[in-house]
Protein backbone atom coordinates (compact mmCIF):
# COMPACT_ATOMS: atom_id res chain seq x y z
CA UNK A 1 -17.91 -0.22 -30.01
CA UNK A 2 -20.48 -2.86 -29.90
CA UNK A 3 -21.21 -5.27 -33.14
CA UNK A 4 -23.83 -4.12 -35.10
CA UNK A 5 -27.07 -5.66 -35.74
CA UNK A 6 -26.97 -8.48 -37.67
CA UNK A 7 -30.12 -10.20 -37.61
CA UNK A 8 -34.11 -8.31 -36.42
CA UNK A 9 -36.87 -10.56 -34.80
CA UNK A 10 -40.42 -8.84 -35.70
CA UNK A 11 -43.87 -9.02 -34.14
CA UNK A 12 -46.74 -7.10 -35.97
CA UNK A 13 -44.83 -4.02 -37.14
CA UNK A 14 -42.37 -3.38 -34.65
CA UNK A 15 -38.93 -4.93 -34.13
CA UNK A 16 -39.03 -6.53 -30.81
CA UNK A 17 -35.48 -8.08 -30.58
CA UNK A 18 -32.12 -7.84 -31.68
CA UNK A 19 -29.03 -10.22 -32.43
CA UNK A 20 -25.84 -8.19 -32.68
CA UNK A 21 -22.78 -10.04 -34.26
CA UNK A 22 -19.77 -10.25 -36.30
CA UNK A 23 -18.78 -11.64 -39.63
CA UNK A 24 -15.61 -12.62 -41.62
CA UNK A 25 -15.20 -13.49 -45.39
CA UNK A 26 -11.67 -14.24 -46.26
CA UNK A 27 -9.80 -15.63 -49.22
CA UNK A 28 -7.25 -18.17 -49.48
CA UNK A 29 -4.16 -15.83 -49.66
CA UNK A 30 -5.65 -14.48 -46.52
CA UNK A 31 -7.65 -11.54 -47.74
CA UNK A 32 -10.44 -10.10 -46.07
CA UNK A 33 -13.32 -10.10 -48.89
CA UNK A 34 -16.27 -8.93 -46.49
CA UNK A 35 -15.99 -8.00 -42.49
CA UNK A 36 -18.61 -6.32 -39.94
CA UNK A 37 -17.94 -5.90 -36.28
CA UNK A 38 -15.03 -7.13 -34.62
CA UNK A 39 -12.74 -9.20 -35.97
CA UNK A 40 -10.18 -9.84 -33.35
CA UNK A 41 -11.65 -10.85 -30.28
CA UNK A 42 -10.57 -14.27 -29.82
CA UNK A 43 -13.71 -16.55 -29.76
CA UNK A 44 -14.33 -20.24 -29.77
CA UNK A 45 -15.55 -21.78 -33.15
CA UNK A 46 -17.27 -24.65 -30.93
CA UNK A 47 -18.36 -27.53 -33.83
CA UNK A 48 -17.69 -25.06 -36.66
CA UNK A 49 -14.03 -26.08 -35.76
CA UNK A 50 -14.61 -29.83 -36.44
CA UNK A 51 -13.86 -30.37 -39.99
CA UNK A 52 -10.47 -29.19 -38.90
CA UNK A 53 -10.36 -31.14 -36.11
CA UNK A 54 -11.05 -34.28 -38.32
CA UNK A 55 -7.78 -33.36 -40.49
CA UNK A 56 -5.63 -35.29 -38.62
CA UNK A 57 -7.94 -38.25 -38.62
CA UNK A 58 -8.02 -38.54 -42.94
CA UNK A 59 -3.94 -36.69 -43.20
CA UNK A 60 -3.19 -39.03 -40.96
CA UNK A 61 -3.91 -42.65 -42.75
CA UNK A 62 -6.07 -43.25 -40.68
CA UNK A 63 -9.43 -43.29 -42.30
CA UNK A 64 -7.66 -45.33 -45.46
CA UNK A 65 -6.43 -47.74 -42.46
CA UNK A 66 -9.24 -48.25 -41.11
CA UNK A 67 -11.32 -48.53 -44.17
CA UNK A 68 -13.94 -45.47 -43.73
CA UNK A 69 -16.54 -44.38 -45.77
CA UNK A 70 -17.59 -40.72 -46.58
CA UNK A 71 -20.21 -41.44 -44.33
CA UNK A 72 -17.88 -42.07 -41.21
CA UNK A 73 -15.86 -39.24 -42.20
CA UNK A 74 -19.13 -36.61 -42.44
CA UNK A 75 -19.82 -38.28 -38.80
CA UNK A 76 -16.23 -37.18 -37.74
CA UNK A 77 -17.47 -33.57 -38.84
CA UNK A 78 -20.80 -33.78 -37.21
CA UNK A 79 -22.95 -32.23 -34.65
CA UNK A 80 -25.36 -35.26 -34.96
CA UNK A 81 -29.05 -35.13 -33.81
CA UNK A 82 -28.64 -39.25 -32.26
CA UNK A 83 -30.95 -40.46 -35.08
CA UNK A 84 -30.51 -43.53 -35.92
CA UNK A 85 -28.61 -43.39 -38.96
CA UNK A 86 -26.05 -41.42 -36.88
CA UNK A 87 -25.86 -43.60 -33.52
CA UNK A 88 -25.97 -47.23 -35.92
CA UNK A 89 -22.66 -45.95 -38.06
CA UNK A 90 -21.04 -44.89 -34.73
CA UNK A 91 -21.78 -47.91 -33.22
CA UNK A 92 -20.13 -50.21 -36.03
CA UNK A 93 -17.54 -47.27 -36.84
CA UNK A 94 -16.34 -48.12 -33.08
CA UNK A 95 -16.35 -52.18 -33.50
CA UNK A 96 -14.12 -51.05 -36.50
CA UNK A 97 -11.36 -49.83 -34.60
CA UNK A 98 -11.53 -52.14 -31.35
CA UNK A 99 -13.55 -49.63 -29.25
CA UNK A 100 -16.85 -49.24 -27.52
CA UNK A 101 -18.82 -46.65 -26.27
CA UNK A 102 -16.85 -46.94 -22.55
CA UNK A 103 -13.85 -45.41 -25.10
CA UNK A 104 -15.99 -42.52 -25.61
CA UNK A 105 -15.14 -39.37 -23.80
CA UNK A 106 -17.64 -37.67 -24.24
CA UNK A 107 -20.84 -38.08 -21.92
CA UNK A 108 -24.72 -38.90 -22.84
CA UNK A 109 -27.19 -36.19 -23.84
CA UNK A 110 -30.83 -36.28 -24.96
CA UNK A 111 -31.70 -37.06 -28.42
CA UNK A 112 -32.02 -33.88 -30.78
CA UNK A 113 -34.84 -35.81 -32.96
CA UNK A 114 -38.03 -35.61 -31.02
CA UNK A 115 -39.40 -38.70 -32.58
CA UNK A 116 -36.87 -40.55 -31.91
CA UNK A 117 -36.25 -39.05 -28.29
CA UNK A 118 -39.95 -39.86 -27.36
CA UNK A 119 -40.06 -43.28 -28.11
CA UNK A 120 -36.67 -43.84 -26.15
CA UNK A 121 -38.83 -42.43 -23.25
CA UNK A 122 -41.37 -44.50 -23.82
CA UNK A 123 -39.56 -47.40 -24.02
CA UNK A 124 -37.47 -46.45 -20.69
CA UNK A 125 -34.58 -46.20 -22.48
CA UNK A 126 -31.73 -43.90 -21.67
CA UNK A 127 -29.37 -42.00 -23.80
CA UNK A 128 -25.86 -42.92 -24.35
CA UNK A 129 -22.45 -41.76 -24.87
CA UNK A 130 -23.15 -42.52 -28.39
CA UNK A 131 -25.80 -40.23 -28.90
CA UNK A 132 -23.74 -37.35 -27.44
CA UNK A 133 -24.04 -35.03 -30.68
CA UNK A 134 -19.92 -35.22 -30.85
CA UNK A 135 -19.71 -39.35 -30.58
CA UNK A 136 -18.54 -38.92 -34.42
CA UNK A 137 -15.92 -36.57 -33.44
CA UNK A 138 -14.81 -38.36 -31.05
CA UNK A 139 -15.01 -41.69 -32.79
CA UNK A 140 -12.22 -40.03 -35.09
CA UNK A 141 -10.01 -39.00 -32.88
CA UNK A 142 -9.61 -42.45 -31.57
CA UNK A 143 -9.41 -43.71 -34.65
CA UNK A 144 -6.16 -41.87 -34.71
CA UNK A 145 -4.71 -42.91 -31.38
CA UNK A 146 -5.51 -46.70 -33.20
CA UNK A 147 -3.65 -45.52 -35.77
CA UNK A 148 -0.56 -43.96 -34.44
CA UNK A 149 -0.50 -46.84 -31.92
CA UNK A 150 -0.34 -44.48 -28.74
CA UNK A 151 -3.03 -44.18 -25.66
CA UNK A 152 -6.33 -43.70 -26.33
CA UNK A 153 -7.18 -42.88 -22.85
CA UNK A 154 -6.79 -39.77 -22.06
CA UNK A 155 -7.40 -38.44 -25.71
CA UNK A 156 -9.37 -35.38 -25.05
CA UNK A 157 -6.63 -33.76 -23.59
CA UNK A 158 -4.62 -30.69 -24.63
CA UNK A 159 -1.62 -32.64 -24.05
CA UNK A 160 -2.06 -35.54 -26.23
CA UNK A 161 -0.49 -36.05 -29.32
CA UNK A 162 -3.88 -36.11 -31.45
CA UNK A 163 -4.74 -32.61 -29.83
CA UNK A 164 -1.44 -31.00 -30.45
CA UNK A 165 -1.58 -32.13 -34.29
CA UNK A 166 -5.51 -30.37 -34.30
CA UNK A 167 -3.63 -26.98 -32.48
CA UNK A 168 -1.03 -27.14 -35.03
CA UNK A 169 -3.03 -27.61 -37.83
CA UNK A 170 -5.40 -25.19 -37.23
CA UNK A 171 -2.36 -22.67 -36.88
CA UNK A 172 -0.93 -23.23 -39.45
CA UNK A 173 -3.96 -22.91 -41.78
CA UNK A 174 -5.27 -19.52 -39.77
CA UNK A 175 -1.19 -18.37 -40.26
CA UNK A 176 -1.29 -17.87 -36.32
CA UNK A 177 1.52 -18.65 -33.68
CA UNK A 178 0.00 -22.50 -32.63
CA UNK A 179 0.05 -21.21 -28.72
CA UNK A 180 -3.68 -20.96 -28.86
CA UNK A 181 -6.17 -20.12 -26.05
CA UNK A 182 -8.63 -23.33 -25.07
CA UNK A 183 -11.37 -23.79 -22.92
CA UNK A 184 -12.83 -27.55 -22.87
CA UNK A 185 -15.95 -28.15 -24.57
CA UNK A 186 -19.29 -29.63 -23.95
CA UNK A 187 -18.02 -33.00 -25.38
CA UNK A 188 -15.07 -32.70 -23.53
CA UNK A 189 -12.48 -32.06 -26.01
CA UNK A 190 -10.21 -29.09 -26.00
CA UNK A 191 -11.83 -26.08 -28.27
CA UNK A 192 -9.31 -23.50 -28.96
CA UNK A 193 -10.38 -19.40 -29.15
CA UNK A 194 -8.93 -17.27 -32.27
CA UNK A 195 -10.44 -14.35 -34.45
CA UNK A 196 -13.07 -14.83 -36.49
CA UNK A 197 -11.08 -13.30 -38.85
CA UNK A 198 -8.21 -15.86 -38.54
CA UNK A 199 -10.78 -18.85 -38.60
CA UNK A 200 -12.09 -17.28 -42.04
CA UNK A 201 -8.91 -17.78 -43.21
CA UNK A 202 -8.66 -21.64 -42.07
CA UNK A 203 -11.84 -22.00 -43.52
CA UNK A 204 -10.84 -20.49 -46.84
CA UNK A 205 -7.66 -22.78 -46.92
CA UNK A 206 -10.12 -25.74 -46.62
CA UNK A 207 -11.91 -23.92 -49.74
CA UNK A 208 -8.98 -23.88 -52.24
CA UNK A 209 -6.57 -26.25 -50.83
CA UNK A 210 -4.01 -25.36 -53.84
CA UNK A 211 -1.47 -24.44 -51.35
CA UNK A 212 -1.14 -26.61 -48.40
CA UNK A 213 0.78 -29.91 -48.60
CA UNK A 214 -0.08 -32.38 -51.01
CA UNK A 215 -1.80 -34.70 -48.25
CA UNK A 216 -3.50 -32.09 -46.39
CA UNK A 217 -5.14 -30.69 -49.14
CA UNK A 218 -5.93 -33.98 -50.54
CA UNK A 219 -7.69 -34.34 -46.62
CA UNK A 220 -9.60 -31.15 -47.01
CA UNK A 221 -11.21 -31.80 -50.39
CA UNK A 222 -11.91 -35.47 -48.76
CA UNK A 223 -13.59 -33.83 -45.83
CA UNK A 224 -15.81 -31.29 -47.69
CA UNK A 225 -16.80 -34.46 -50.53
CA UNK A 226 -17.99 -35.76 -47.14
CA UNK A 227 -19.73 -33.66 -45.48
CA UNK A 228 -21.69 -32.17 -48.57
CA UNK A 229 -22.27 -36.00 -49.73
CA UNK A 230 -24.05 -36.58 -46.48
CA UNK A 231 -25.52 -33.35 -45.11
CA UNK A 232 -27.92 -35.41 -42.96
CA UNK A 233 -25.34 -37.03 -41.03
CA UNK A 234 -23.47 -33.78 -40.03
CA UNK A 235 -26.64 -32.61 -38.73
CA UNK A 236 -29.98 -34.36 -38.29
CA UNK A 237 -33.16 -34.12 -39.90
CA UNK A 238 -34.55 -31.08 -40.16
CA UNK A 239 -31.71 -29.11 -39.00
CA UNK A 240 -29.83 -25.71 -40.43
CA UNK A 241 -26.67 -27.50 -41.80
CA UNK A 242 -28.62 -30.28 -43.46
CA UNK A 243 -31.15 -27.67 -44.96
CA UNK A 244 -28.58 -25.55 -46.05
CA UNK A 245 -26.02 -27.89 -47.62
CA UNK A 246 -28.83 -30.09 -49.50
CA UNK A 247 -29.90 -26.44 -50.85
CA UNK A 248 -26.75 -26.10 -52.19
CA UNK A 249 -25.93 -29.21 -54.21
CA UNK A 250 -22.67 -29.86 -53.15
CA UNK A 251 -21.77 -26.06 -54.15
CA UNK A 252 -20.79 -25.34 -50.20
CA UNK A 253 -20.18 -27.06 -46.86
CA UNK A 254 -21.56 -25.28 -43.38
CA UNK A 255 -21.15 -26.04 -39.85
CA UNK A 256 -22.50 -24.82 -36.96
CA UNK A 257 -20.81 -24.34 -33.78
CA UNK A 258 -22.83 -23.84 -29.71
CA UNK A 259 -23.10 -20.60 -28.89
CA UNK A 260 -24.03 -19.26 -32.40
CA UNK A 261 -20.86 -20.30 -34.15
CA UNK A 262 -21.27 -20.94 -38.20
CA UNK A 263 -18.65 -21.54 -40.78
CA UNK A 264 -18.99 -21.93 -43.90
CA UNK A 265 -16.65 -23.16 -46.80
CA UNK A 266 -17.32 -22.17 -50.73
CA UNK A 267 -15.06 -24.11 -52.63
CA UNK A 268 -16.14 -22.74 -56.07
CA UNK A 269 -15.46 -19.25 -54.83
CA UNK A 270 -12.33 -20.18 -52.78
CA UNK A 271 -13.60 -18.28 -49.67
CA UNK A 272 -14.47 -19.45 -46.14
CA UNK A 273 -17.18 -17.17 -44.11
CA UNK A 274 -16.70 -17.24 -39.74
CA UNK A 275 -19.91 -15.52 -38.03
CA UNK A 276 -20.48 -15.56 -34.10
CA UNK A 277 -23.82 -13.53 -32.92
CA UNK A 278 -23.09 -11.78 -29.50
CA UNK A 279 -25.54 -13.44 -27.32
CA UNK A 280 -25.25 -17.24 -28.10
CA UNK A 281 -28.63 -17.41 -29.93
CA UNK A 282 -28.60 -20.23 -32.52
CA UNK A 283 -31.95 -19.08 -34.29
CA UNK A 284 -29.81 -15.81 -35.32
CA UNK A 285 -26.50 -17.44 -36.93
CA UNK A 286 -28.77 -19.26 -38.95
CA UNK A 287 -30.22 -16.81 -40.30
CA UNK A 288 -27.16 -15.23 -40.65
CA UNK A 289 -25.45 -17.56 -42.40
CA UNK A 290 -28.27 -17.82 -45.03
CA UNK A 291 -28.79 -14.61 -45.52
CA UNK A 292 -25.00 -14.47 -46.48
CA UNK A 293 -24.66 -17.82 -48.71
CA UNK A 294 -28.42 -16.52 -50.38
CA UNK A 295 -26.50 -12.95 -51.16
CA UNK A 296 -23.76 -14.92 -52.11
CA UNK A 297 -26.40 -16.46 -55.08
CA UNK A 298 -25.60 -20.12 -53.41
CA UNK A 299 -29.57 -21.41 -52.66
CA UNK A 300 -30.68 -21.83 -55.79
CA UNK A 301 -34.67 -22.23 -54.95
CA UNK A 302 -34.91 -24.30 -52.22
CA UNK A 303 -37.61 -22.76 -50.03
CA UNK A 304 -36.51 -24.84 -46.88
CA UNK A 305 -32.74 -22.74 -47.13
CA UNK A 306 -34.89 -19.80 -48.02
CA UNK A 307 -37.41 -19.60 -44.57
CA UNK A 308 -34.24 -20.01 -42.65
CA UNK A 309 -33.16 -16.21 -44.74
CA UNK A 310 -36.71 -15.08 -43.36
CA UNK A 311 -38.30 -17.49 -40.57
CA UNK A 312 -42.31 -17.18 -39.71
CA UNK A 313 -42.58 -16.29 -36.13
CA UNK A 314 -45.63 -18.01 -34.89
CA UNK A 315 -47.84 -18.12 -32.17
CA UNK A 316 -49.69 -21.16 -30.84
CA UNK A 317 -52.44 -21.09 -33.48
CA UNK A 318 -49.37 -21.54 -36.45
CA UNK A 319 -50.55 -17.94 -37.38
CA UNK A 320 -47.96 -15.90 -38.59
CA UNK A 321 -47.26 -13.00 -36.23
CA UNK A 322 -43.85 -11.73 -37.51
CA UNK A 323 -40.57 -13.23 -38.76
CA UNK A 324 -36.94 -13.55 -38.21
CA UNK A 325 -35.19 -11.54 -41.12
CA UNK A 326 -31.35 -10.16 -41.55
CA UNK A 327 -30.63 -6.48 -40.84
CA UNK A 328 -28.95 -4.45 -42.93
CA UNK A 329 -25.57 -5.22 -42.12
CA UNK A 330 -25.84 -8.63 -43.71
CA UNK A 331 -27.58 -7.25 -47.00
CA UNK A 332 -24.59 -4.58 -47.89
CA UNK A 333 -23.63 -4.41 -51.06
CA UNK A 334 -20.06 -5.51 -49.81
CA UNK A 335 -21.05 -9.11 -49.80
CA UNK A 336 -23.12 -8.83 -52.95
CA UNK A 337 -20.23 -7.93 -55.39
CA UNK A 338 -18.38 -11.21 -54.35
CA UNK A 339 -21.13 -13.28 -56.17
CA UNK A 340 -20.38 -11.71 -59.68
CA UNK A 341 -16.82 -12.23 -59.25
């Protein structure tokens, strides 16, 4: 059966495209709140798996050792946009620990910021490891190796330590046996496939931490304090996470992952939402996503979370020709009921 339609793209009257997809809303105790489409397909979470990948990094001791900040810790989580207020705290972050950027696993990518990106070109200048959108992620993880006092070359393997503590723990918070799937990532780093279904369920464990271990759930609620303390550094200016968690106060944390990935964690309502669209396109799992957190009653007014619900599709005169608008798969009452409870 294919996924149904979760988001529409309009042009005049007519529906020109279509983003099929699936979506997960689980509990803590495991419980599937809300599902559509297929739930047990093992796909990769991409960057919606990093604030469990940074669990080791605060469960550890390691950010306490080490002395970070929220902000570092938010930076562990991100998908950065190589701003300066990312690539500056990375920098330092890796002085910190007795590292530079040769450290880094990870390789150089263009800036995400076009300001910023155009007056590195300008200037002839060239991107660097630390502007790869994962240098925070990475950053962590060697903070760890620091830490635990073992090799930091060699890191972003599956075999090393620091990876086999993110498999486990990401296991043992989906309730899955820990011999997961991987393929390696953009960055590098191992990224490890489950069902959405199961990384709801991580996700809600993140959301009411009440009963993990006393030090990982002390790391979750550290991680989401984090990342919804400093939306701009898990993202970038301008960008879908930042947007969405700034619209929310502190209410919610999101994450997107490549490949239209998005996670989101509600600690208030002690659920965690997985949603992957079927052909990779970003501009959907937004919309996606915000469609779900507005059902959910979680955007207040903000009308930057709100255009991302229904987007303006524009042609080159900035004239609005259509928009970019959920189907009705994403507006079923299912998901609507969760908000009064």
């Amino acid at each position: 059966m294919k996924n149904p339609i979760l988001v529409e793209v309009t042009r005049g009257p007519l529906v020109e495209s279509v983003h099929r997809g699936a979506v997960a809303v689980a509990g803590a105790d495991g419980s599937l709140l809300f599902a559509v489409g297929d739930l047990e397909t093992p796909v990769y979470p991409r960057s919606s798996l990093k604030p469990i990948q940074a669990l080791p990094l605060v469960e550890s001791g390691a950010a306490d050792a080490f002395g970070l900040t929220d902000a570092e810790i938010a930076l562990a989580c991100a998908s950065h946009s190589g701003e300066p207020m990312h690539t500056g705290r990375v920098a330092a972050w890796l002085k910190k620990i007795g590292c530079s950027e040769s450290d880094l696993a990870c390789g150089p990518h263009a800036v995400r910021y076009e300001p910023v990106w155009t007056d590195m070109v300008r200037q002839g200048q060239r991107p660097t490891r630390i502007h790869n959108n994962c240098s925070g992620k990475h950053t962590g993880f060697l903070t760890v190796a620091r830490h635990w006092g073992i090799a930091t070359a060699g890191y972003e393997h599956p075999s090393h330590p620091l990876q086999q503590a993110v498999v486990k723990a990401l296991a043992e918070l989906a309730n899955i046996p820990v011999e997961i799937p991987w393929g390696v990532d953009g960055c590098t780093a191992p990224n490890f496939a489950l069902p959405i279904s199961a990384f709801a369920r991580a996700l809600a464990s993140l959301a009411d931490p009440s009963q993990l271990p006393r030090g990982r759930a002390q790391a979750a609620r550290r991680i989401l304090r984090a990342m919804t303390a400093h939306p701009e550094l898990v993202a970038g200016t301008g960008r879908s996470d930042t947007i969405l968690m700034r619209a929310g106060r502190g209410r919610f944390a999101t994450k997107a992952g490549a490949e239209a990935y998005y996670a989101a964690i509600i600690p208030e309502m002690g659920i965690g939402i997985a949603l992957k669209i079927d052909d990779g396109a970003g501009r959907a799992a937004e919309t996606a996503i915000a469609a779900l957190l507005e059902n959910l009653g979680l955007l207040g007014e903000d009308p930057d979370a709100h255009k991302l619900v229904r987007a303006p599709v524009l042609n080159t005169r900035n004239d609005v020709v259509g928009e970019r608008r959920p189907a009705r798969a994403l507006n079923d009452s299912g998901i609507k009921t969760l908000k009064a409870h």
